[in-house]
Protein backbone atom coordinates (compact mmCIF):
# COMPACT_ATOMS: atom_id res chain seq x y z
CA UNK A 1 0.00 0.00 0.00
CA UNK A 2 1.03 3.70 -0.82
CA UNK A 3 1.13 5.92 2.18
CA UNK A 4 -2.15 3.85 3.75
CA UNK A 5 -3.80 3.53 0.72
CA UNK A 6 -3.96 1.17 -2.59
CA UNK A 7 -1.91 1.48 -5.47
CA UNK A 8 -4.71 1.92 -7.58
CA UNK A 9 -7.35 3.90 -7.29
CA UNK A 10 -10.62 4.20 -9.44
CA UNK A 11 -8.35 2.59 -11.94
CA UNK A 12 -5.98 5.03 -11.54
CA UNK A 13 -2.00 4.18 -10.32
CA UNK A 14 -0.02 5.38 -7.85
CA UNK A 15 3.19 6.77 -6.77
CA UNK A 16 5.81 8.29 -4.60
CA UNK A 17 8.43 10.68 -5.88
CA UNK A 18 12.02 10.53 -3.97
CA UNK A 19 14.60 13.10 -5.26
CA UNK A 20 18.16 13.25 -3.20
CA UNK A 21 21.46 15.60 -3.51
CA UNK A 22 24.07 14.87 -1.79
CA UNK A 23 25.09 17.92 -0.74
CA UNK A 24 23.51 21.74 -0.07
CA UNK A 25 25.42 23.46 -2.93
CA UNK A 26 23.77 20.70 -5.52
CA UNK A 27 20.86 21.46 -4.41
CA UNK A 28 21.06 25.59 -4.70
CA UNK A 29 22.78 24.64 -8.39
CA UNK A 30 18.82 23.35 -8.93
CA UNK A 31 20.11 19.52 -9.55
CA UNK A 32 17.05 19.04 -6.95
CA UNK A 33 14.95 20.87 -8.41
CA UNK A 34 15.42 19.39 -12.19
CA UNK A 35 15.36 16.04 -10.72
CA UNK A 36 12.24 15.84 -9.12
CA UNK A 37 10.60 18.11 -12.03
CA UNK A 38 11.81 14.65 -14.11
CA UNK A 39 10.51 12.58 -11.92
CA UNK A 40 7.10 13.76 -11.63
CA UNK A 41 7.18 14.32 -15.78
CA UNK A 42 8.29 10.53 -16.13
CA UNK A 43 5.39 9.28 -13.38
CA UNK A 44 2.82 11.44 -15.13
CA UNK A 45 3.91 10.00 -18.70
CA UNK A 46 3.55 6.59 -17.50
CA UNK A 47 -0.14 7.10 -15.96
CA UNK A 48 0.64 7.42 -12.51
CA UNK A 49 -0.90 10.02 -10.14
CA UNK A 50 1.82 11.15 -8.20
CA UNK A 51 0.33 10.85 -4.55
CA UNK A 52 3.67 13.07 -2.72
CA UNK A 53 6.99 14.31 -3.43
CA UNK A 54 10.25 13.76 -0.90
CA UNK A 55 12.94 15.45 -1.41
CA UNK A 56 15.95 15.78 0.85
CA UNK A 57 19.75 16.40 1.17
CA UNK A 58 21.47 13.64 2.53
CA UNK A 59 24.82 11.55 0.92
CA UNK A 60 24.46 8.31 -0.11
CA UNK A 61 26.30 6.66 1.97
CA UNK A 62 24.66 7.70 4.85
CA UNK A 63 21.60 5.07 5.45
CA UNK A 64 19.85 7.40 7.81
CA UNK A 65 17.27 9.18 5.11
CA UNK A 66 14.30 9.96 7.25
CA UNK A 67 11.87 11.30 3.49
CA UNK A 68 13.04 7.78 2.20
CA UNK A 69 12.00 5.89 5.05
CA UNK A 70 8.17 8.23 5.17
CA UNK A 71 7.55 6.39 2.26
């Protein structure tokens, strides 16, 4: 289930967005930004209702992403 809810609704699918930078000056460059503008252009393309967005800074090698884990 998505956030409490089914995947599908009325026929209609569901999603999630989850951008990451790794770092504050990525995100001020806009790499955020673009990404989770592609995101949400890809989801809608494929049918998908995009339910939220998450977006955070946080490296990758760092396990502790508390918008990952929301989802």
């Amino acid at each position: 289930a998505l956030i409490g809810e089914g995947i599908t609704v009325n026929g209609t699918k569901q999603c999630a967005i989850y951008a990451r930078v790794s770092t504050g000056k990525q995100a001020e460059a806009g790499n955020l930004q673009r990404q989770k503008e592609r995101l949400i252009a890809y989801a809608l393309e494929k049918g998908y209702q995009v339910k939220a967005v998450y977006t955070e800074i946080a490296s990758g090698l760092n396990e502790n992403k508390r918008e990952l884990a929301k989802i």
